[in-house]
N, C-alpha and C. Protein backbone atom coordinates (compact mmCIF):
# COMPACT_ATOMS: atom_id res chain seq x y z
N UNK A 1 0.85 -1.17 0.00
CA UNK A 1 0.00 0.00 0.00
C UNK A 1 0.89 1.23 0.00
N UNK A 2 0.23 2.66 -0.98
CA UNK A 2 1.33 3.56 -1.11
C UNK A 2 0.73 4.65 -0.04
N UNK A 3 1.93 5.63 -0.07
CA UNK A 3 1.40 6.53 0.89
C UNK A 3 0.06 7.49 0.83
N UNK A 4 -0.35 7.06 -0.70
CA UNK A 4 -1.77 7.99 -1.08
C UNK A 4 -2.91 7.54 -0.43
N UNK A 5 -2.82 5.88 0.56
CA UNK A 5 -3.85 5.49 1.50
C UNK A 5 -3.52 6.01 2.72
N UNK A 6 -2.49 6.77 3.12
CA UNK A 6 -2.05 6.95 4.57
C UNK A 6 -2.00 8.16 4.75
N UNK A 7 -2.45 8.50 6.50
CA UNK A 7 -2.81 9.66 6.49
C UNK A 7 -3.93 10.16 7.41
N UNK A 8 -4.29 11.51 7.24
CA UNK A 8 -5.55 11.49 8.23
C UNK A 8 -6.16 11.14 7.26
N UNK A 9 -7.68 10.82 8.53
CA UNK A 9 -8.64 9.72 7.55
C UNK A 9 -9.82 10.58 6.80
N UNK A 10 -9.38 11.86 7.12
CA UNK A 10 -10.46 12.69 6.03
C UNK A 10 -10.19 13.11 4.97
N UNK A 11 -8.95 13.29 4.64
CA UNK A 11 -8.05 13.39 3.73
C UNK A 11 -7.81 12.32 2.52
N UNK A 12 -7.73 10.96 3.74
CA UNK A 12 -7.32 9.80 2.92
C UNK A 12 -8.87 9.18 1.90
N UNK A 13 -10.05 9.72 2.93
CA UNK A 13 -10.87 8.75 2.29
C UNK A 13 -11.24 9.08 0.84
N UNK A 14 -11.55 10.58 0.43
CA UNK A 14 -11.77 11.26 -1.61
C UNK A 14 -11.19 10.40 -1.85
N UNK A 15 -9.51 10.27 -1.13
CA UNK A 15 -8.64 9.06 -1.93
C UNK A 15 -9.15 8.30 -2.23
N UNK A 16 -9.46 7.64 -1.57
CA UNK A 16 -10.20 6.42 -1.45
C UNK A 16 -11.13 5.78 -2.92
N UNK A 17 -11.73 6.71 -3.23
CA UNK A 17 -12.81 6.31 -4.43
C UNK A 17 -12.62 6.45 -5.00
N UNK A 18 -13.06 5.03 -5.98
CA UNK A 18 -12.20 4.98 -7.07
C UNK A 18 -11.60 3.63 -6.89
N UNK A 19 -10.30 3.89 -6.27
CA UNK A 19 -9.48 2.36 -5.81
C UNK A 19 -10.30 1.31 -5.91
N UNK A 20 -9.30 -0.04 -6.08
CA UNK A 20 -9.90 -1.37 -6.31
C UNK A 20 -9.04 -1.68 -4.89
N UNK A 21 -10.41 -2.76 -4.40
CA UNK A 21 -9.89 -3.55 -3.34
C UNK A 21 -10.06 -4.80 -3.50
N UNK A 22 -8.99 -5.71 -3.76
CA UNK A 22 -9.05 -6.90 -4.11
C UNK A 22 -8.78 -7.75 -2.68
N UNK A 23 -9.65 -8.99 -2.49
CA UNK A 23 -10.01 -10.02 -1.68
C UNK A 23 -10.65 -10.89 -1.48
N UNK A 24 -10.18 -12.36 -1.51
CA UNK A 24 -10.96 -13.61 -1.67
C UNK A 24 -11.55 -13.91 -3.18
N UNK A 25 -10.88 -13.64 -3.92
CA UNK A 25 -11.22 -14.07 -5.55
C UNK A 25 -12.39 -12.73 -6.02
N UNK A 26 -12.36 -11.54 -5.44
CA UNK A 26 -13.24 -10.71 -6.08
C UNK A 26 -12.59 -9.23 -5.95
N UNK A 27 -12.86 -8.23 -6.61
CA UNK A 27 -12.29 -6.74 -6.50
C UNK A 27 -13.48 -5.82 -6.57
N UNK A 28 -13.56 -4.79 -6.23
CA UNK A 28 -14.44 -4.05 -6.02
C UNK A 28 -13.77 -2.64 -6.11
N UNK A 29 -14.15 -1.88 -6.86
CA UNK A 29 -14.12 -0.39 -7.16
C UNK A 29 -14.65 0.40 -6.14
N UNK A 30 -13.93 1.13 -4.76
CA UNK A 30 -15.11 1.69 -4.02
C UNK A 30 -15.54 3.33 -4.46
N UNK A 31 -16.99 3.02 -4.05
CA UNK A 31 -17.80 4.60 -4.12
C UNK A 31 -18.24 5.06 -3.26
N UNK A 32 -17.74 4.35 -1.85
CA UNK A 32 -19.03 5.47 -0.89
C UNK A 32 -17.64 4.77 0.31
N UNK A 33 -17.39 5.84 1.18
CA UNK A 33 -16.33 5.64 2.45
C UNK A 33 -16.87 6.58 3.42
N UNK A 34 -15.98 6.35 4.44
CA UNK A 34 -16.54 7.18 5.49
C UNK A 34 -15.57 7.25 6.18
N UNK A 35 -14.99 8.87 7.13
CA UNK A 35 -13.83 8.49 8.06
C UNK A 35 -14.12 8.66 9.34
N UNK A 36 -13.23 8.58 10.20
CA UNK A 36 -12.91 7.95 11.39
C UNK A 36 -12.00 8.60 12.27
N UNK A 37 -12.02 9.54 12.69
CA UNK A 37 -10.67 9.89 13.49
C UNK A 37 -10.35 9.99 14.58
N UNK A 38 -10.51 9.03 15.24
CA UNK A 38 -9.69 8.46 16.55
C UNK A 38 -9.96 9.18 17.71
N UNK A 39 -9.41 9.28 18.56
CA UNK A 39 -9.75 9.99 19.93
C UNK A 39 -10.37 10.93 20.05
N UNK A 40 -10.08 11.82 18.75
CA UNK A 40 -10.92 12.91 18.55
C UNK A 40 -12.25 13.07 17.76
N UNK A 41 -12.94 11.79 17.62
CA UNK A 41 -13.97 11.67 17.34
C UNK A 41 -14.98 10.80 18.29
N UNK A 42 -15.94 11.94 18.43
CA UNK A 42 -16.86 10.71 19.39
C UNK A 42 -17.65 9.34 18.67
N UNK A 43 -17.67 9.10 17.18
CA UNK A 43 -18.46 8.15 16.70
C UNK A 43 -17.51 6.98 15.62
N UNK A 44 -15.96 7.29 16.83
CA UNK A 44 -15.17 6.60 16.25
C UNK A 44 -14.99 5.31 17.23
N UNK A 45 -14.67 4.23 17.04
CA UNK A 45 -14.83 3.05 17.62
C UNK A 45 -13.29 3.01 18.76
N UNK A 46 -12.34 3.94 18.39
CA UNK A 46 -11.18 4.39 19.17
C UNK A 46 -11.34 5.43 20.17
N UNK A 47 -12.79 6.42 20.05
CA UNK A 47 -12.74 7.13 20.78
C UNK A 47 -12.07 7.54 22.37
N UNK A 48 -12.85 5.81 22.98
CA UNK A 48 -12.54 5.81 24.29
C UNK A 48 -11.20 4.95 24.35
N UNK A 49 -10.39 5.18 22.96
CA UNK A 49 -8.97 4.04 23.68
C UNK A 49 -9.01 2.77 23.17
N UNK A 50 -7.64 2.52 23.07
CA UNK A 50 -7.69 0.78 22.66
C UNK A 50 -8.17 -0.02 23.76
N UNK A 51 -8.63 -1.18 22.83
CA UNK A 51 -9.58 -2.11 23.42
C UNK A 51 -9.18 -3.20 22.54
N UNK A 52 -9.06 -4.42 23.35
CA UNK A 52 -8.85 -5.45 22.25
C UNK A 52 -9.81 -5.93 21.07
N UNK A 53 -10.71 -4.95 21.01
CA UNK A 53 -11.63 -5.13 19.77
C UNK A 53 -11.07 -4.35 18.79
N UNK A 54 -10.57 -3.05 19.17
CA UNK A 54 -10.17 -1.97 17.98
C UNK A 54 -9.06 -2.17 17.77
N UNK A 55 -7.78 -2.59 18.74
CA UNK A 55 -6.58 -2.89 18.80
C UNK A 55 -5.95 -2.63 17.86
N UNK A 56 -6.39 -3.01 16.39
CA UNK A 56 -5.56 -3.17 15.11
C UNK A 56 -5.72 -1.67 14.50
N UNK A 57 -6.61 -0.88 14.81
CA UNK A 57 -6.63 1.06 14.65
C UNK A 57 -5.41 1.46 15.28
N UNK A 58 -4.61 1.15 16.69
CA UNK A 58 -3.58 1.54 16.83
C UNK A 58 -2.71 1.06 16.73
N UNK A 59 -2.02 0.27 15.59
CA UNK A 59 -1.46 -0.29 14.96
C UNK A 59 -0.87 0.57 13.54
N UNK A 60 0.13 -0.13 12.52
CA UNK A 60 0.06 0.58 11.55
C UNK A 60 -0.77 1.09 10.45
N UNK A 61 -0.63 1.70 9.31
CA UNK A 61 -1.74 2.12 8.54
C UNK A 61 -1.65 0.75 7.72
N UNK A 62 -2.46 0.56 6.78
CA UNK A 62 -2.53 -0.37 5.70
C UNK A 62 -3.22 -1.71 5.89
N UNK A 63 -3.51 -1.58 7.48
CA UNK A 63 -4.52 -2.88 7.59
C UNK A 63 -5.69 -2.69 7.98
N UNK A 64 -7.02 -4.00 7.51
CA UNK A 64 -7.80 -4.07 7.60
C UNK A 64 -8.41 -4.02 9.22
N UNK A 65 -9.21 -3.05 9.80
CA UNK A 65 -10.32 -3.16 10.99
C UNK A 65 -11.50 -4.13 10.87
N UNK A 66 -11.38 -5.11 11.13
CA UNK A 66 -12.95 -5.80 10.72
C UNK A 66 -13.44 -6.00 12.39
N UNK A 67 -15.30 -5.58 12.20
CA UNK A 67 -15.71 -5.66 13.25
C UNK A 67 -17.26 -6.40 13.15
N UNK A 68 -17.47 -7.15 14.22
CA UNK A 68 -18.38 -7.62 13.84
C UNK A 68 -19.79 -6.97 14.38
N UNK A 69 -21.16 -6.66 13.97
CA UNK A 69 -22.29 -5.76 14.15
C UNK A 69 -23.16 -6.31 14.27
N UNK A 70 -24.52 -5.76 15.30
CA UNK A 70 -26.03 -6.28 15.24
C UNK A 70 -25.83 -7.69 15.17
N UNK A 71 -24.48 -8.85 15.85
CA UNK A 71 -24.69 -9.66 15.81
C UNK A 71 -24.82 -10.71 14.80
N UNK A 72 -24.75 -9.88 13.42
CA UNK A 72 -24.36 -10.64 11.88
C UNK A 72 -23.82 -10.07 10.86
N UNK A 73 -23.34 -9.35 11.25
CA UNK A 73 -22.44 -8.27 9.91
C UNK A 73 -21.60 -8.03 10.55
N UNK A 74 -20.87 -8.09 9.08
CA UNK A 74 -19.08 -7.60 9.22
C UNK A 74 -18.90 -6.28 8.68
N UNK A 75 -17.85 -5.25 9.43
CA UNK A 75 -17.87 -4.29 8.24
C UNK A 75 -16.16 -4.29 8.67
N UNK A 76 -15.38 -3.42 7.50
CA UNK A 76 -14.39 -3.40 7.64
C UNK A 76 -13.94 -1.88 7.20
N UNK A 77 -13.42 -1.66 8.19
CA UNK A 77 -12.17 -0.76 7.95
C UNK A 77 -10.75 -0.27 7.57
N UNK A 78 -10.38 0.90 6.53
CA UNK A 78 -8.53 0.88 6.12
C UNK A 78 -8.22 1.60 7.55
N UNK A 79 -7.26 1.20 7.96
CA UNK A 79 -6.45 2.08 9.27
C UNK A 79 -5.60 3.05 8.27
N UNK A 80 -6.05 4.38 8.30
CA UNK A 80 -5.02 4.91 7.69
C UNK A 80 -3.78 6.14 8.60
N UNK A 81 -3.61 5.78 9.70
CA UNK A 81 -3.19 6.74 10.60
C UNK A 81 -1.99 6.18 11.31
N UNK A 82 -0.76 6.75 11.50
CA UNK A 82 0.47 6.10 11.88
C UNK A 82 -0.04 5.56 13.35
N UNK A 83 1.13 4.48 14.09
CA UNK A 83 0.97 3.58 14.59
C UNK A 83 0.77 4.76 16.02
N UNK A 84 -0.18 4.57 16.77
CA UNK A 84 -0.82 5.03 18.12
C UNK A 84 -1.70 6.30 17.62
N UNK A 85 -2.71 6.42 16.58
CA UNK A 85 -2.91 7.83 15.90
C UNK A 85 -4.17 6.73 14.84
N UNK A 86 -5.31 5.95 15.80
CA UNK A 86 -6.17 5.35 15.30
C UNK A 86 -7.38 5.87 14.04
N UNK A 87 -6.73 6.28 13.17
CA UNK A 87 -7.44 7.16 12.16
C UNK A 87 -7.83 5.86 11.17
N UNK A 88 -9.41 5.71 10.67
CA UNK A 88 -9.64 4.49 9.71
C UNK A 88 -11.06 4.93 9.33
N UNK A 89 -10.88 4.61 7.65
CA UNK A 89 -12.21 4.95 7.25
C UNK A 89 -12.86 3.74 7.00
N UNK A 90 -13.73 3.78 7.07
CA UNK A 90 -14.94 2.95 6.53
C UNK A 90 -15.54 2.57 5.52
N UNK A 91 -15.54 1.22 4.81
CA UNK A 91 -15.28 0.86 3.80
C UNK A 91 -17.05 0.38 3.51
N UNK A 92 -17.96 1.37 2.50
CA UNK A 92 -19.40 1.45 2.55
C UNK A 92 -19.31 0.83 1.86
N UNK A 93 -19.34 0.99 0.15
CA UNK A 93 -19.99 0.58 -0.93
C UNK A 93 -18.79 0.71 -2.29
N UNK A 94 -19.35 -0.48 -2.73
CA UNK A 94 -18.75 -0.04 -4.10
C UNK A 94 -19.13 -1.63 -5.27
N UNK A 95 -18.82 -0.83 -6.48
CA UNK A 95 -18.99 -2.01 -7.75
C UNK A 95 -17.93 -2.93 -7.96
N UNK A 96 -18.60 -4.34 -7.78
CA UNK A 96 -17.39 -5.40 -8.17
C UNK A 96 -17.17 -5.62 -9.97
N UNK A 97 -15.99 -4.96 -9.90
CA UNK A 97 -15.47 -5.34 -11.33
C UNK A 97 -14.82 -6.43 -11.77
N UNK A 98 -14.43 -7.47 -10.72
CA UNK A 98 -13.52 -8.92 -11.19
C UNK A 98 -14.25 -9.57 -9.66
N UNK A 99 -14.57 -11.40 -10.69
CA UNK A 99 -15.06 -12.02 -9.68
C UNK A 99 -16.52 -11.96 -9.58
N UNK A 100 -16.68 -11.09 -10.38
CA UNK A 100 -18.52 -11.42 -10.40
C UNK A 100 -19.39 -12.38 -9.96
N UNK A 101 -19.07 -13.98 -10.97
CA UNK A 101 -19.80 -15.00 -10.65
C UNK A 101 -19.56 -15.24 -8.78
N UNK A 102 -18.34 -14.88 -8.16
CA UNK A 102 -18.28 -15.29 -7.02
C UNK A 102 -18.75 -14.89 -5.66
N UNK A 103 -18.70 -13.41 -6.23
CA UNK A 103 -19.75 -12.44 -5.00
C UNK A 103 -21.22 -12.66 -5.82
N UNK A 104 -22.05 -12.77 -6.53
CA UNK A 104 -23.29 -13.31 -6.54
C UNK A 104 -23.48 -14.63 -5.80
N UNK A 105 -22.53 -15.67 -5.72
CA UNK A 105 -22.51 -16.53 -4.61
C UNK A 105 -22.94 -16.26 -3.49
N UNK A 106 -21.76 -15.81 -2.94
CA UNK A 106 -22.01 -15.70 -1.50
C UNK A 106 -23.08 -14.46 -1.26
N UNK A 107 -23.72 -13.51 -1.94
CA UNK A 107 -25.03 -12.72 -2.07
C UNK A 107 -26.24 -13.36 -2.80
N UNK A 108 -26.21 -14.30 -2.62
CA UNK A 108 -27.38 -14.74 -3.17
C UNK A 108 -28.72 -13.97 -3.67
N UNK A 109 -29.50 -13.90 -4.87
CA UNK A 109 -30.31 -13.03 -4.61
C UNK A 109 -30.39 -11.87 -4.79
N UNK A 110 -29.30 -11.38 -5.05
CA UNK A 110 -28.84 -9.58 -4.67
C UNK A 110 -28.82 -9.25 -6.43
N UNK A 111 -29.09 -8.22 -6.62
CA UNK A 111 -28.78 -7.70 -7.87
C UNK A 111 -27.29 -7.14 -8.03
N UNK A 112 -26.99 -6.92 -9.29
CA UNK A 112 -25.53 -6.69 -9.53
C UNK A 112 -25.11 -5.35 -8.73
N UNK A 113 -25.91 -4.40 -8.86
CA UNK A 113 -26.17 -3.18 -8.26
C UNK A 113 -25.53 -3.12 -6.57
N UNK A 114 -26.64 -4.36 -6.10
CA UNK A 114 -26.42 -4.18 -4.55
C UNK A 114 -25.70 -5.50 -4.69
N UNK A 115 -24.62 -5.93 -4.79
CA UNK A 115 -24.25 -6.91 -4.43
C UNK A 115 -22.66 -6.16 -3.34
N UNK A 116 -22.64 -5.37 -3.72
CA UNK A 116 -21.47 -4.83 -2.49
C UNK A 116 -22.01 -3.20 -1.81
N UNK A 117 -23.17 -2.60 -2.20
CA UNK A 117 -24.09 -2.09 -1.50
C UNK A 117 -24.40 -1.72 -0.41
N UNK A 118 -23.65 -1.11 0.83
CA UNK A 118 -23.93 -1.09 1.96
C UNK A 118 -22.03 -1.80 2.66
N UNK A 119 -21.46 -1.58 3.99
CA UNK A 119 -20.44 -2.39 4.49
C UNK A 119 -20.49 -3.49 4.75
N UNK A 120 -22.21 -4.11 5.22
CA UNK A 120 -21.92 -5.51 5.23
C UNK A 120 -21.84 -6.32 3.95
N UNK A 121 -22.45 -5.75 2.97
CA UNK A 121 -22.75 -6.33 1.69
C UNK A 121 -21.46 -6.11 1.57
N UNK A 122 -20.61 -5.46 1.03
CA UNK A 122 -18.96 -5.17 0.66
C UNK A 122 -18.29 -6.45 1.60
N UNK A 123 -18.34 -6.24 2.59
CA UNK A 123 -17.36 -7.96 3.31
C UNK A 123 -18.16 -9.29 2.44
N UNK A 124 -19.56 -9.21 2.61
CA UNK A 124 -19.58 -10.28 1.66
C UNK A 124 -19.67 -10.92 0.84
N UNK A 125 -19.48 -9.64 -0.30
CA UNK A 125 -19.08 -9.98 -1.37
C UNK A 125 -17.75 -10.30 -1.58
N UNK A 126 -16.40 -9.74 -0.58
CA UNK A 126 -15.33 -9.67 -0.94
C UNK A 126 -14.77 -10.73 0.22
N UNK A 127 -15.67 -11.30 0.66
CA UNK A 127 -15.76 -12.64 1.84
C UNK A 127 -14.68 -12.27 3.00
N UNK A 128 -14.77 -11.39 3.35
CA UNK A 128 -14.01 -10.52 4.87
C UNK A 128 -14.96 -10.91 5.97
N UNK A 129 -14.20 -11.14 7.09
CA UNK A 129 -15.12 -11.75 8.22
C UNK A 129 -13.98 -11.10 8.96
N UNK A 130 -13.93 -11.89 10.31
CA UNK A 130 -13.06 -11.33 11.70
C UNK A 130 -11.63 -12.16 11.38
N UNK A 131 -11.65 -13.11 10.89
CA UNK A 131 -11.03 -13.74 10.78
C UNK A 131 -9.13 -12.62 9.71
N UNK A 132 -10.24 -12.01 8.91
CA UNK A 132 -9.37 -10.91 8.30
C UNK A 132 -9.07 -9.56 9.23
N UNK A 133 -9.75 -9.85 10.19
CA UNK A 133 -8.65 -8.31 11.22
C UNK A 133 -7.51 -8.51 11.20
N UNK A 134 -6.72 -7.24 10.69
CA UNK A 134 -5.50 -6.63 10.54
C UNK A 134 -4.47 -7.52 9.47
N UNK A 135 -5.86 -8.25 8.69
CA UNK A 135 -4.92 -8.43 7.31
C UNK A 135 -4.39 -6.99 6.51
N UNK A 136 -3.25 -6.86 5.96
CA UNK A 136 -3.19 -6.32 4.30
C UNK A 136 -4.00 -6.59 3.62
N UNK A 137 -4.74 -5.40 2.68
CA UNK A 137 -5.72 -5.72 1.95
C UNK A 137 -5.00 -5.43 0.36
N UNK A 138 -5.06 -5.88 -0.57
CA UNK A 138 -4.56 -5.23 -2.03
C UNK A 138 -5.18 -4.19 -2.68
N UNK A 139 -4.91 -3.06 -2.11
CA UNK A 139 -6.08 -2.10 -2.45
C UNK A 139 -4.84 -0.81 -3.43
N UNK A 140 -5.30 -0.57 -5.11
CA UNK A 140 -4.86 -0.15 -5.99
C UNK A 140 -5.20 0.96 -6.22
N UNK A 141 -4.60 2.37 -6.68
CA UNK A 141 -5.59 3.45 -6.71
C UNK A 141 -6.50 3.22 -8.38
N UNK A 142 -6.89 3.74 -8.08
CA UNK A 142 -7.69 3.86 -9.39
C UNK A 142 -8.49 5.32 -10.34
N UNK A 143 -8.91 5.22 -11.07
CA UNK A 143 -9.46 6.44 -11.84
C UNK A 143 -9.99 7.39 -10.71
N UNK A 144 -9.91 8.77 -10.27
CA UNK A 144 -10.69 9.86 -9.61
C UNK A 144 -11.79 9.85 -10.19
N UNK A 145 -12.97 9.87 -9.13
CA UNK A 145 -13.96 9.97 -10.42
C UNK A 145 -14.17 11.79 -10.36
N UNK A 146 -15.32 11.96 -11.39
CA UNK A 146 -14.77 13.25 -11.54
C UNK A 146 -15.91 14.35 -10.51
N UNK A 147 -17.02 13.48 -10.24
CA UNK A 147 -17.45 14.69 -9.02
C UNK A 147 -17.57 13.73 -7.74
N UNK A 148 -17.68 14.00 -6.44
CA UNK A 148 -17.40 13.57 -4.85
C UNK A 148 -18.20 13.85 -4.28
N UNK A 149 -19.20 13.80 -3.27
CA UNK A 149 -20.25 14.35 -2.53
C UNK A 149 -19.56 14.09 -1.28
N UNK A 150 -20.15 14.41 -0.27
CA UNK A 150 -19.86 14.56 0.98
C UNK A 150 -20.79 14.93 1.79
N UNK A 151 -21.48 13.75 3.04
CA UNK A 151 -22.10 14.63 3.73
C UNK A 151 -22.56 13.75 5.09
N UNK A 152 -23.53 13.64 5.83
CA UNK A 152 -22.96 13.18 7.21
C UNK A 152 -23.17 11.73 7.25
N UNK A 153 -22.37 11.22 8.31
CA UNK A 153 -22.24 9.63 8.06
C UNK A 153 -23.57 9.03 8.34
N UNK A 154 -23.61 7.84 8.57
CA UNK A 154 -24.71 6.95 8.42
C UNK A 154 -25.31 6.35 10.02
N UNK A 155 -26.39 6.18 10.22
CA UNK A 155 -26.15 5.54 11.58
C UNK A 155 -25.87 5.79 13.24
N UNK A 156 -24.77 6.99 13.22
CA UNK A 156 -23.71 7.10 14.46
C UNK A 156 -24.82 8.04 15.37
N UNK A 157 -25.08 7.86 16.64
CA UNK A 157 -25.67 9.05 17.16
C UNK A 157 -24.89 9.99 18.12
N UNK A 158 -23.46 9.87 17.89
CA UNK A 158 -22.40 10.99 18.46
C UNK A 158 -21.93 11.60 17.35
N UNK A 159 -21.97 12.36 17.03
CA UNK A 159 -21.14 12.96 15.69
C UNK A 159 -21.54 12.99 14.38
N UNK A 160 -23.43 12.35 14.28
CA UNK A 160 -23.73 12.10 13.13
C UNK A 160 -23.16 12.94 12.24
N UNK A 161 -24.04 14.45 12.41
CA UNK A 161 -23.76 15.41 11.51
C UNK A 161 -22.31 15.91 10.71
N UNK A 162 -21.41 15.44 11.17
CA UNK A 162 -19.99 15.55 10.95
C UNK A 162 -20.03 15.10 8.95
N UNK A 163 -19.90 15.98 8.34
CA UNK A 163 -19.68 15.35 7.24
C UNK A 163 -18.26 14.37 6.33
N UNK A 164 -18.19 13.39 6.87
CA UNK A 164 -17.30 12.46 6.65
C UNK A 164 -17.52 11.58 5.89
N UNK A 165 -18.75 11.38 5.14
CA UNK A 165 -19.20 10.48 4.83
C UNK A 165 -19.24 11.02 2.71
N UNK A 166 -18.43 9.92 2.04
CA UNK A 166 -18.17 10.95 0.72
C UNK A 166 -18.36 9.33 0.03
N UNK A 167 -18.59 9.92 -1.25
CA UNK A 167 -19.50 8.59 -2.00
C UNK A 167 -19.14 9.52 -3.56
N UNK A 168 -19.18 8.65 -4.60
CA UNK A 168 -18.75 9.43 -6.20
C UNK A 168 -20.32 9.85 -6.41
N UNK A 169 -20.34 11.07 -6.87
CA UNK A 169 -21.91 11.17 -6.92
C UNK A 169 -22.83 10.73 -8.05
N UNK A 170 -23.75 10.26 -8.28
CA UNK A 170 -24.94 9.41 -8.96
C UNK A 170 -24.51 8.40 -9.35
N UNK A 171 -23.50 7.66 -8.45
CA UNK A 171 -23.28 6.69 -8.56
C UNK A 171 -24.11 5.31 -8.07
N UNK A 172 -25.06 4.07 -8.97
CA UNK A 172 -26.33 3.53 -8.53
C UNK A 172 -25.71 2.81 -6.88
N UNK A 173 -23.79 2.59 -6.71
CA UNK A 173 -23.89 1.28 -6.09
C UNK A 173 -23.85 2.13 -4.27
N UNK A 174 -24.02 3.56 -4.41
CA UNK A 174 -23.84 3.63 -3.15
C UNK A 174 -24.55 3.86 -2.18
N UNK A 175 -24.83 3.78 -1.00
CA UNK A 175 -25.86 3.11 -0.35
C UNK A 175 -26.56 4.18 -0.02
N UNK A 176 -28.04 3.78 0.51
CA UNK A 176 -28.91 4.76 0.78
C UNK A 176 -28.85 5.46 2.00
N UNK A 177 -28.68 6.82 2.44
CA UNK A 177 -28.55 7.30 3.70
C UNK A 177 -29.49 6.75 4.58
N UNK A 178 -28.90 6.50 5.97
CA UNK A 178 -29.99 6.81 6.86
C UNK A 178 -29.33 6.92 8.00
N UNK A 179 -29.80 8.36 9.02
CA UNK A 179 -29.54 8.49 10.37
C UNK A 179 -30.13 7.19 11.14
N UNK A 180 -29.10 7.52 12.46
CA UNK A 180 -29.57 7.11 13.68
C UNK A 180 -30.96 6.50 13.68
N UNK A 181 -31.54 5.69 14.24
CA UNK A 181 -32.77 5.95 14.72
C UNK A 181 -33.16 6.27 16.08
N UNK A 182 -33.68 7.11 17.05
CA UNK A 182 -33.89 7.32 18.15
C UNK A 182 -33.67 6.28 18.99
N UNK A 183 -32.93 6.31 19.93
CA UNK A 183 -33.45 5.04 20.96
C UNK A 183 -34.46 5.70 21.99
N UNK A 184 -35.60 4.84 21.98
CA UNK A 184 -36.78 4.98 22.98
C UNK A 184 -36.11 5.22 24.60
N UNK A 185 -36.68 6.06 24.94
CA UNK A 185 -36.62 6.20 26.49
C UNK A 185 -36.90 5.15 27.49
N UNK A 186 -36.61 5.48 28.57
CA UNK A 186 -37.14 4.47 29.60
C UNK A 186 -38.30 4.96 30.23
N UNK A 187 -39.48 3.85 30.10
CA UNK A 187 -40.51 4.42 30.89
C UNK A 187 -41.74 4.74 30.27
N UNK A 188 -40.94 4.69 28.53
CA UNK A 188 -41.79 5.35 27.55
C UNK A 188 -42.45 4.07 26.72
C-alpha cells in the first residue's frame, strides 16, 4: 500500500474512491467511504482508547479493521493513521469489477447493483469476516472519479452530523442514507 492510503482519515478517504480492493477471488471499485478519526472523534470506535476489539486502529496504517455488528455483519475498515494515531475509514460501498460469478454466490439473490451495497454487503461480497482483522488488503488506486459528494455519516448518534461520509456522486452502487434511529426512552 502507497502513501496515497495513509494519512488522516479525512483526507485519505476522496482518496479512497475509485481504488480497487481486491479479496478472496473478487475486487471491487469503491464509491461510498466514510472516516474515522480516533480519539478525537466521538463516533469513532477508538474514541474511548484501545480495546482489544479496535486494537488493530492503533497499529500501523494499511490494515484491515474488521468488526463484527447487530450480531451478523461484518464491516471493515482501512487504518489509515500512523501507529498510536487510530485514524480508519470505513469501507461502505462499491462495484465489483472482477469475480462477479463469485460475489453473486455468497449474495445470493442480490442484484448486480447491490451486491457490495452497503459495508456488510462489501465484506460479503469480498468474503471478509473477523477472521481478516488486521490483514493487508490489495487495495490499488484507481481512476478519480470526476465529481465527490460529501455529507454526514450513516447511523452514528455521536457525531452524526460531521460530514465524513463521501461517496462518487450518482453513482447507482452507493448506499442509501440513513440516520440514527432514536433510541426509545425508559418508561416510555
Amino acid at each position: 500500500m502507497s502513501a496515497w492510503a495513509e494519512g488522516d482519515p479525512v483526507e485519505v478517504a476522496p482518496r479512497l474512491l475509485g481504488a480497487v480492493l481486491t479479496h478472496g477471488g473478487v475486487s471491487v471499485r469503491l464509491t461510498e467511504v466514510e472516516a474515522y478519526a480516533g480519539p478525537a472523534d466521538p463516533g469513532s470506535h477508538a474514541y474511548r482508547g484501545p480495546t482489544a476489539r479496535n486494537a488493530v486502529m492503533f497499529g500501523p496504517p494499511g490494515h484491515l479493521y474488521v468488526y463484527f455488528v447487530y450480531g451478523m455483519h461484518h464491516c471493515a475498515n482501512l487504518v489509515t493513521g500512523p501507529d498510536s494515531d487510530p485514524g480508519a475509514v470505513l469501507l461502505r460501498a462499491g462495484e465489483v469489477v472482477a469475480g462477479l460469478d463469485l460475489a453473486r454466490e455468497r449474495r445470493p439473490g442480490s442484484s448486480d447493483r447491490d451486491l457490495a451495497r452497503g459495508p456488510a454487503r462489501l465484506c460479503q461480497a469480498l468474503g471478509i469476516d473477523l477472521s481478516h482483522n488486521g490483514v493487508r488488503p490489495v487495495l490499488e488506486p484507481g481512476e478519480t472519479p470526476l465529481e465527490i459528494s460529501s455529507g454526514p455519516r450513516v447511523g452514528l448518534r455521536h457525531a452524526a452530523d460531521t460530514p465524513w461520509r463521501f461517496w462518487v456522486s450518482g453513482d447507482p452502487t452507493v448506499s442509501t442514507y440513513r440516520p440514527a434511529a432514536p433510541r426509545p426512552r425508559a418508561g416510555r
